[in-house]
PDB file of N, CA and C in Angstrom:
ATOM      1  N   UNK A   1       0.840  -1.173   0.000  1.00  0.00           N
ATOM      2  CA  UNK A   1       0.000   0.000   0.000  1.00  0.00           C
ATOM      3  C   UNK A   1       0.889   1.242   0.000  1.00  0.00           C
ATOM      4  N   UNK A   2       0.281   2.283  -0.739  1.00  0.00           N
ATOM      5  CA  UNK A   2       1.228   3.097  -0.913  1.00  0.00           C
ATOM      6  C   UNK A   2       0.572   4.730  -0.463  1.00  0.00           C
ATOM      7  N   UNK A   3       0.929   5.662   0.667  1.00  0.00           N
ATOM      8  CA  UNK A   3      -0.012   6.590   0.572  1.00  0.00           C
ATOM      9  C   UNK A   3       0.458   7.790  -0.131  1.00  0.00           C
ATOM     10  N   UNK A   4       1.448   7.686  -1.299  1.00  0.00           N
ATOM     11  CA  UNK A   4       1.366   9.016  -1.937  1.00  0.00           C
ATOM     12  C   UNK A   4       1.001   8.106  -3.493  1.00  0.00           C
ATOM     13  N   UNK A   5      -0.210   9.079  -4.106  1.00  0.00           N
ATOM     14  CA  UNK A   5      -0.864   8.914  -5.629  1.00  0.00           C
ATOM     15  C   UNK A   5       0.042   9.039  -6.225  1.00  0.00           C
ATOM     16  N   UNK A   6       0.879   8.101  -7.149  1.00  0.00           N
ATOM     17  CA  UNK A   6       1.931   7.632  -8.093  1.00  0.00           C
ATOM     18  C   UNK A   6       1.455   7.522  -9.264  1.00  0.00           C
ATOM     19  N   UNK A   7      -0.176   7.617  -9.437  1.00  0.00           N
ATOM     20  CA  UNK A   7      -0.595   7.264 -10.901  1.00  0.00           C
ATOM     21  C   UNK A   7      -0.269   8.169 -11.546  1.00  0.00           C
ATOM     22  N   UNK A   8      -0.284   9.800 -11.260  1.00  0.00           N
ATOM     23  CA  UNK A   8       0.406  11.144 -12.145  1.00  0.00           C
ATOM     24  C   UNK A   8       1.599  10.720 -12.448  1.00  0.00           C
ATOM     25  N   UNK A   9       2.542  10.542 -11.480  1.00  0.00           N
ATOM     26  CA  UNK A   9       3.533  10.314 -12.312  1.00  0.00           C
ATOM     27  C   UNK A   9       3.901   9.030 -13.134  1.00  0.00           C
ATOM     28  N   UNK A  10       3.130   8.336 -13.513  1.00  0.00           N
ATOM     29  CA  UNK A  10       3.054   6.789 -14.258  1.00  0.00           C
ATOM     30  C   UNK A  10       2.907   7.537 -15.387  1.00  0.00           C
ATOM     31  N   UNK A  11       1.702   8.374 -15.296  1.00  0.00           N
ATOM     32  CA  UNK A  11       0.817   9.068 -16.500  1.00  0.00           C
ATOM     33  C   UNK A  11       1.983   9.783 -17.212  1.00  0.00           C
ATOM     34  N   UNK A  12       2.615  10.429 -16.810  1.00  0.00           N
ATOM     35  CA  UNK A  12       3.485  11.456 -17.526  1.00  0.00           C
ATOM     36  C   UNK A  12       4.921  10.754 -17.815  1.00  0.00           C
ATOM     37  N   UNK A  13       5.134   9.752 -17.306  1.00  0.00           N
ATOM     38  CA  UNK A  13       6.147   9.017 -17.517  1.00  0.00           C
ATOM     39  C   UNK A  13       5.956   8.310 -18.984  1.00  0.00           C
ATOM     40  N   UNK A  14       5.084   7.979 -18.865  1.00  0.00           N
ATOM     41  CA  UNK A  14       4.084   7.314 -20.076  1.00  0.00           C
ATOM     42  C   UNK A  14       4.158   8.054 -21.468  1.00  0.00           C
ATOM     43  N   UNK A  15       3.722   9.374 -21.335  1.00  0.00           N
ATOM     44  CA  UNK A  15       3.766  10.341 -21.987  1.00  0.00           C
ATOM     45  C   UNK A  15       5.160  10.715 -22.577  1.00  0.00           C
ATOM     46  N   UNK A  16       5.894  10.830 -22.316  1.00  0.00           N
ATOM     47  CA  UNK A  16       7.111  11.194 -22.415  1.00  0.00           C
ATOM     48  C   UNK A  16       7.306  10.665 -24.001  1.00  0.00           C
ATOM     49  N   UNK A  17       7.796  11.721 -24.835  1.00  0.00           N
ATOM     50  CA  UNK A  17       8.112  11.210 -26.359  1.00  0.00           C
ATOM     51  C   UNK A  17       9.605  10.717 -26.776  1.00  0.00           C
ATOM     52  N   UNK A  18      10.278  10.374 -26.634  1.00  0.00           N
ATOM     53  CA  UNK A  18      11.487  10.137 -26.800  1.00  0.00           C
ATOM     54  C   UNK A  18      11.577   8.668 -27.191  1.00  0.00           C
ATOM     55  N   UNK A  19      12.887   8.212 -28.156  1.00  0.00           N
ATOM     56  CA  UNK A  19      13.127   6.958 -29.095  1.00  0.00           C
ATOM     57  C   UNK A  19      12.424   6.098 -28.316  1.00  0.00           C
ATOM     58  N   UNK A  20      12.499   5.737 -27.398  1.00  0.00           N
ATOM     59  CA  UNK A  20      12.058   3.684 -26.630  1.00  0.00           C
ATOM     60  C   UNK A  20      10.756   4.282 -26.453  1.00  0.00           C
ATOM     61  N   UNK A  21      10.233   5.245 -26.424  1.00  0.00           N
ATOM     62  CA  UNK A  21       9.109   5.475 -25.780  1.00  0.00           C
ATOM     63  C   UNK A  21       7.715   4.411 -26.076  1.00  0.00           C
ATOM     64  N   UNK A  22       8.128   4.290 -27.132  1.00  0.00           N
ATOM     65  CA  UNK A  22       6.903   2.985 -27.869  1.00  0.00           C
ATOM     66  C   UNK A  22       7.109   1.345 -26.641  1.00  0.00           C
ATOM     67  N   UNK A  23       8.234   1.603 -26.318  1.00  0.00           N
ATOM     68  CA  UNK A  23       9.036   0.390 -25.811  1.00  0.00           C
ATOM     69  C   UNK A  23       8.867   0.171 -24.664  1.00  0.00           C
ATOM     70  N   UNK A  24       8.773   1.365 -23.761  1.00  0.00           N
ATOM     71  CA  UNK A  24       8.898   1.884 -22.741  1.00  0.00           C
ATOM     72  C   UNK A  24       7.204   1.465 -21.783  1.00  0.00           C
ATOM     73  N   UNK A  25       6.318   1.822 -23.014  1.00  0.00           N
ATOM     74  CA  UNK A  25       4.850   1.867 -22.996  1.00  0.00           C
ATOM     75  C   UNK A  25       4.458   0.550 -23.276  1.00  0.00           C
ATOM     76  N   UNK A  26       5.237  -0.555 -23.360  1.00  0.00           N
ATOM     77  CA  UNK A  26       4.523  -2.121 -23.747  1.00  0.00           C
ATOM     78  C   UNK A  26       4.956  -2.471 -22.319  1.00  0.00           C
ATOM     79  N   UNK A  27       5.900  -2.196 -21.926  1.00  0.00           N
ATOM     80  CA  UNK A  27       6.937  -3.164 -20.608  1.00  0.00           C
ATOM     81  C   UNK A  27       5.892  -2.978 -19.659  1.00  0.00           C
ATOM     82  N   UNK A  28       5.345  -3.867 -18.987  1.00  0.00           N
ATOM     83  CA  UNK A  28       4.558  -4.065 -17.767  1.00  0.00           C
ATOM     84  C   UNK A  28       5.079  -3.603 -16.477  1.00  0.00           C
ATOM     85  N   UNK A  29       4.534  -3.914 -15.160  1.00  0.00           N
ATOM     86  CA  UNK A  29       4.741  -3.384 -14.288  1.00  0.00           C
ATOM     87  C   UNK A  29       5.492  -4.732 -13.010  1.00  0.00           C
ATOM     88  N   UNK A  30       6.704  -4.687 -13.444  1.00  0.00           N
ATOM     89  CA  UNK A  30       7.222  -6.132 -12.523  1.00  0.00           C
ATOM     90  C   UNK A  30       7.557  -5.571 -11.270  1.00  0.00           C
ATOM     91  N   UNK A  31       7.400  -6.961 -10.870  1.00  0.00           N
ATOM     92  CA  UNK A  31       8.121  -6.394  -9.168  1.00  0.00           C
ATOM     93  C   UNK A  31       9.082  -6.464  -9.068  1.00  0.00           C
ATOM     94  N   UNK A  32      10.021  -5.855  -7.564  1.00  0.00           N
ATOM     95  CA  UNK A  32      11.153  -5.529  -7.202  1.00  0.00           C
ATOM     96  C   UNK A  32      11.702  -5.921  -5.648  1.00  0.00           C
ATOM     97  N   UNK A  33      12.311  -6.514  -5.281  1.00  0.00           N
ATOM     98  CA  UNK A  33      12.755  -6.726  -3.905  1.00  0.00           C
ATOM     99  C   UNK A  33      13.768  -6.065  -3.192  1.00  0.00           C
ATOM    100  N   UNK A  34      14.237  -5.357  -2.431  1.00  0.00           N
ATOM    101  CA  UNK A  34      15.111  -5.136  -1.744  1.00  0.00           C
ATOM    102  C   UNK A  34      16.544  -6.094  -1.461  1.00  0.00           C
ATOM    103  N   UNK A  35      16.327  -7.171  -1.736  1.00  0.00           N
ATOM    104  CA  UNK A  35      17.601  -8.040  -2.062  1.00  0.00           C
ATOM    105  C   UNK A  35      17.313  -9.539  -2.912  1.00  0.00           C
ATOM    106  N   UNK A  36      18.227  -9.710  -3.222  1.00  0.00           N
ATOM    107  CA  UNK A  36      18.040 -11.301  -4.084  1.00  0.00           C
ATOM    108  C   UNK A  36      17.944 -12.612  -3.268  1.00  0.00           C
ATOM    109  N   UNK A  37      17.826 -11.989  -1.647  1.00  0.00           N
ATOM    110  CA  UNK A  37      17.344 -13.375  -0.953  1.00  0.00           C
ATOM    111  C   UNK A  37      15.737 -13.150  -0.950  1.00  0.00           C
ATOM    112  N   UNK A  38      15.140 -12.400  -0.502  1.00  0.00           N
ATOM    113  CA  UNK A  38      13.653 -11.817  -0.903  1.00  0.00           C
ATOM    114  C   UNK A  38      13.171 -11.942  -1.916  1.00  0.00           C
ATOM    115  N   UNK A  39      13.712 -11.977  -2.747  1.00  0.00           N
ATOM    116  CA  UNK A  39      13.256 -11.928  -4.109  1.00  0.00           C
ATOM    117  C   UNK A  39      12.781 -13.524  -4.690  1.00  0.00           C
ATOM    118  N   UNK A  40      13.878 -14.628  -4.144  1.00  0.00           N
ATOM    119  CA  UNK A  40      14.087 -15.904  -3.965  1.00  0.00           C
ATOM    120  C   UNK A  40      12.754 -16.633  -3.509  1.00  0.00           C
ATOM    121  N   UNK A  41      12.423 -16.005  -2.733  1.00  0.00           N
ATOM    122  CA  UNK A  41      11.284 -16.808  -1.558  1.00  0.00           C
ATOM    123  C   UNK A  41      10.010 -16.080  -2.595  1.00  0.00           C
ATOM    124  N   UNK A  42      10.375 -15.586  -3.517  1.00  0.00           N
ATOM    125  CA  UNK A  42       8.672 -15.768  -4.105  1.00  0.00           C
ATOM    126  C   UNK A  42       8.074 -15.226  -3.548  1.00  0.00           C
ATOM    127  N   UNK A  43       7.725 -14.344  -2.204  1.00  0.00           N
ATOM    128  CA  UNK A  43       6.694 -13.636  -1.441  1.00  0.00           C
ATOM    129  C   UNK A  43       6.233 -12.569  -1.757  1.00  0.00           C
ATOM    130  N   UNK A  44       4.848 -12.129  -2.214  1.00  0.00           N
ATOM    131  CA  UNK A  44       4.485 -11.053  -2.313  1.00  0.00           C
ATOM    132  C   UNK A  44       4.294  -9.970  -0.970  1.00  0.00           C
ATOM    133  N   UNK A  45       4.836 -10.672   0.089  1.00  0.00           N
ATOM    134  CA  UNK A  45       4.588  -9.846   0.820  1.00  0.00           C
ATOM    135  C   UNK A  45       5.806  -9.161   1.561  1.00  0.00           C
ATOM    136  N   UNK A  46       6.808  -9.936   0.931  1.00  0.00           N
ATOM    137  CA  UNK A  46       8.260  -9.074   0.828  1.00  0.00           C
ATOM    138  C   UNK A  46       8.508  -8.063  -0.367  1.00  0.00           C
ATOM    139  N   UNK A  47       7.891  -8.343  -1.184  1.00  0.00           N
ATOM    140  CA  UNK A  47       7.765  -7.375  -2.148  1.00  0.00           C
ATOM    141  C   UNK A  47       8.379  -5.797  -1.856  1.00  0.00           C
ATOM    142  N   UNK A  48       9.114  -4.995  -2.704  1.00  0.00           N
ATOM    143  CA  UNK A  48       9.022  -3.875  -2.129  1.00  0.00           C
ATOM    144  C   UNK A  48       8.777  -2.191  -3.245  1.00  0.00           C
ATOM    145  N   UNK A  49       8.637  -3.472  -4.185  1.00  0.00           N
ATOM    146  CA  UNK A  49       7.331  -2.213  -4.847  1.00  0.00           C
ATOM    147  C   UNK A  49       7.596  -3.014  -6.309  1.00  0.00           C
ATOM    148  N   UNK A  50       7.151  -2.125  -7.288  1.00  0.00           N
ATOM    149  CA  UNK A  50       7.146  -2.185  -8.594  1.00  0.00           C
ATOM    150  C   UNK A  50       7.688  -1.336  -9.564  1.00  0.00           C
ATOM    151  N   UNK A  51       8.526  -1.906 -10.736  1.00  0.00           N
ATOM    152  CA  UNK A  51       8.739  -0.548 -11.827  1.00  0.00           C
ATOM    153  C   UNK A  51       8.485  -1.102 -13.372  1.00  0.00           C
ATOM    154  N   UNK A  52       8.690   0.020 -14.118  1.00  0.00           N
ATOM    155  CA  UNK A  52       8.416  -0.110 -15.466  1.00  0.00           C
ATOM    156  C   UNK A  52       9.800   0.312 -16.025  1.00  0.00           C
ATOM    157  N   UNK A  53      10.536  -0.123 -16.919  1.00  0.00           N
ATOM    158  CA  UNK A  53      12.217  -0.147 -17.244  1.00  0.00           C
ATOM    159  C   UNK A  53      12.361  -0.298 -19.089  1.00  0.00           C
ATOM    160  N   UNK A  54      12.710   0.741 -19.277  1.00  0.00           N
ATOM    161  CA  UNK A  54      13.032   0.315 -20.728  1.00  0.00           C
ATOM    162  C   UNK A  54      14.351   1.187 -20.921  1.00  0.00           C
ATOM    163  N   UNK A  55      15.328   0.977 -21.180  1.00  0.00           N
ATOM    164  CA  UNK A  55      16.768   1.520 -21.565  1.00  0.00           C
ATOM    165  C   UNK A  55      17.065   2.207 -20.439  1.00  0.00           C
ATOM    166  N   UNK A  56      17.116   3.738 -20.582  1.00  0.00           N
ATOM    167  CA  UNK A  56      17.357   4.512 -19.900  1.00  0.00           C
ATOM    168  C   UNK A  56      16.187   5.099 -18.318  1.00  0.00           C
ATOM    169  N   UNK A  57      15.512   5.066 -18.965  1.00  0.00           N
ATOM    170  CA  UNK A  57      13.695   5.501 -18.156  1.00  0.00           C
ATOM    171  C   UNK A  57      13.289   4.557 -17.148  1.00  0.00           C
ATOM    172  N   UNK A  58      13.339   4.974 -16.267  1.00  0.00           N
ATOM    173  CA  UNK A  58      12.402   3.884 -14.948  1.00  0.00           C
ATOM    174  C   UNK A  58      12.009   4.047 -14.307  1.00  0.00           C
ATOM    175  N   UNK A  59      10.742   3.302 -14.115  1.00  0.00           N
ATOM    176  CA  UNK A  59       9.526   4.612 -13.342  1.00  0.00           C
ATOM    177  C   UNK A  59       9.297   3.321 -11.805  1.00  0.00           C
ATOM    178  N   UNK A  60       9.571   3.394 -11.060  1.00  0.00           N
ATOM    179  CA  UNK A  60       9.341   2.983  -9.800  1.00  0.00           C
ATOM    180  C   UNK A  60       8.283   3.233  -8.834  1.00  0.00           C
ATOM    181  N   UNK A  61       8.019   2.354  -8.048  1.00  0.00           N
ATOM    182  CA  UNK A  61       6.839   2.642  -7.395  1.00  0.00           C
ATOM    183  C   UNK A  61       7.680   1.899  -5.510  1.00  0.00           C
ATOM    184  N   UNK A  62       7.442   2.296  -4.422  1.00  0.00           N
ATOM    185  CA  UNK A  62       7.888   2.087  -3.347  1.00  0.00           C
ATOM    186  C   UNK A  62       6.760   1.981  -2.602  1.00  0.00           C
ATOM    187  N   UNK A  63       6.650   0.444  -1.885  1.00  0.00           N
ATOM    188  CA  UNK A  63       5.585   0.252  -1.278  1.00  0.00           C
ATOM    189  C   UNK A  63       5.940   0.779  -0.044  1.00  0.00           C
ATOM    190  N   UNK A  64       4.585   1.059   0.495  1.00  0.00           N
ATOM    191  CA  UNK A  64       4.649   1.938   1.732  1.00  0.00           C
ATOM    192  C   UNK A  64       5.603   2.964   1.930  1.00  0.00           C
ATOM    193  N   UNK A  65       5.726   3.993   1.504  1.00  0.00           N
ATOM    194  CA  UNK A  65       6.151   4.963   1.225  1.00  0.00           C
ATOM    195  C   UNK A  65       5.192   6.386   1.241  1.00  0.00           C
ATOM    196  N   UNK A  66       5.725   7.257   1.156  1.00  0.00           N
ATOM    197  CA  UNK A  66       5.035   8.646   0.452  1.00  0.00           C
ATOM    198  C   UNK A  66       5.854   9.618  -0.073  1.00  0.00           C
ATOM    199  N   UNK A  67       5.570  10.731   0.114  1.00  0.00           N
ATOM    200  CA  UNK A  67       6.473  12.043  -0.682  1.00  0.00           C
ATOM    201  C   UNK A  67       8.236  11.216   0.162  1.00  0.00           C
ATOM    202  N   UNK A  68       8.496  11.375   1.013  1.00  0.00           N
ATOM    203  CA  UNK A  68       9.936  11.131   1.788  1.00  0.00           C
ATOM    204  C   UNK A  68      10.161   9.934   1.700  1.00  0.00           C
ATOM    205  N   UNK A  69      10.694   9.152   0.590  1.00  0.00           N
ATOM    206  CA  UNK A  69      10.564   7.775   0.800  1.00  0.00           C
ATOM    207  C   UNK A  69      11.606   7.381   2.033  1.00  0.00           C
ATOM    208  N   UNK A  70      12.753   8.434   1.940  1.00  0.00           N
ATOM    209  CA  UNK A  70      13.563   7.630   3.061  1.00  0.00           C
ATOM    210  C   UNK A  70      13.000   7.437   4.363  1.00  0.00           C
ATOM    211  N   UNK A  71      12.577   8.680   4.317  1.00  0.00           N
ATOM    212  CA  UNK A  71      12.308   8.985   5.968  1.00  0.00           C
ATOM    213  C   UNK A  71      10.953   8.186   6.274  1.00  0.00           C
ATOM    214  N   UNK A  72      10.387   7.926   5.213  1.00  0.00           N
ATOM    215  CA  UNK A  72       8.972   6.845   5.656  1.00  0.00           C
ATOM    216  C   UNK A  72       9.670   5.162   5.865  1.00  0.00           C
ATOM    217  N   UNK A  73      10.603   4.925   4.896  1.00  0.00           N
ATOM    218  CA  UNK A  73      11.325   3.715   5.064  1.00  0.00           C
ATOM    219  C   UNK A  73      12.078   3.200   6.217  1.00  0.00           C
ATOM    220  N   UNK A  74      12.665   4.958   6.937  1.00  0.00           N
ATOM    221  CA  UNK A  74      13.938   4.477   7.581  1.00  0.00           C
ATOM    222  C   UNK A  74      12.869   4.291   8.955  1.00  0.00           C
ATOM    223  N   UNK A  75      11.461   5.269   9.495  1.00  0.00           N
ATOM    224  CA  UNK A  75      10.874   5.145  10.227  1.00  0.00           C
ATOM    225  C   UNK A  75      10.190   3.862  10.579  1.00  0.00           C
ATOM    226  N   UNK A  76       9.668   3.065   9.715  1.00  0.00           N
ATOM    227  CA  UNK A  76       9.263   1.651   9.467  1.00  0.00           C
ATOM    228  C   UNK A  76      10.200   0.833  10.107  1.00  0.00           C
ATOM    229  N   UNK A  77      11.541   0.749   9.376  1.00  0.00           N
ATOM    230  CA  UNK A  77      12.335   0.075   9.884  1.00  0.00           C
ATOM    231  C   UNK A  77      12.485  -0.320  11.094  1.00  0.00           C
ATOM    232  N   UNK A  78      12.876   1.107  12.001  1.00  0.00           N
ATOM    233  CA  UNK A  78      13.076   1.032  13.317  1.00  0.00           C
ATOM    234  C   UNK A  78      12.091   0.527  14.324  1.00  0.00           C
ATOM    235  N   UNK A  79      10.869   0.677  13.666  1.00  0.00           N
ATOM    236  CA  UNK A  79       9.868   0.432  14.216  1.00  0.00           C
ATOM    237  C   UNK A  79       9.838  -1.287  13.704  1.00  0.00           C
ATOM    238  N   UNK A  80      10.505  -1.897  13.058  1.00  0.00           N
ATOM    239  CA  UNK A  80      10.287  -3.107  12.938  1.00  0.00           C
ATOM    240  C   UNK A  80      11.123  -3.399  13.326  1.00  0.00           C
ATOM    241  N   UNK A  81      12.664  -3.573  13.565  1.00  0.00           N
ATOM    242  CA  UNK A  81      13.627  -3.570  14.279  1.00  0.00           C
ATOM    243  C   UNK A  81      13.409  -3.954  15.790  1.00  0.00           C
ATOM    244  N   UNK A  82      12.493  -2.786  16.154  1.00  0.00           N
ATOM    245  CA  UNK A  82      12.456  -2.925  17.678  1.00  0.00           C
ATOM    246  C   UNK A  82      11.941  -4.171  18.027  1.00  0.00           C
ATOM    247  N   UNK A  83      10.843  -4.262  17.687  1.00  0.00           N
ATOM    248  CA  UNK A  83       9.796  -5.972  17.612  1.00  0.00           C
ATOM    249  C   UNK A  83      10.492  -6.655  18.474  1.00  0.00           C
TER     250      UNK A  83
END
């Protein structure tokens, strides 16, 4: 879940005219893990977001996040840490 609206910037990412852009606009939306042991275990609930990637251009999405991704990430953390 994500609480900052990312679809504007999907939209305009999208938009964007430049060479791959045709290319850019077929590539789906795969997921992404935070490391290649996470990634391993198949879990969607390690998941840690999604992007769209064609050459140069990559439009990312960060689960649970908002405008500050660090500072929403690094706050989480600690708070999971402590546990």
């Amino acid at each position: 879940m994500n609480s900052c609206n990312w679809s504007g910037n999907e939209e305009w990412s999208s938009a964007l005219e430049w060479q791959g852009s045709e290319y850019f606009r077929q590539e789906p939306l795969r997921s992404w893990y935070a490391s290649k042991e996470l990634a391993k275990e198949g879990n969607a609930t390690r998941q840690a977001g999604e992007y769209r990637q064609y050459g140069n251009l990559a439009f990312a999405i960060v689960d649970d996040s908002g405008h500050f991704v660090c500072l929403s990430l690094a706050t989480s953390r600690v708070l999971t840490d402590a546990d």
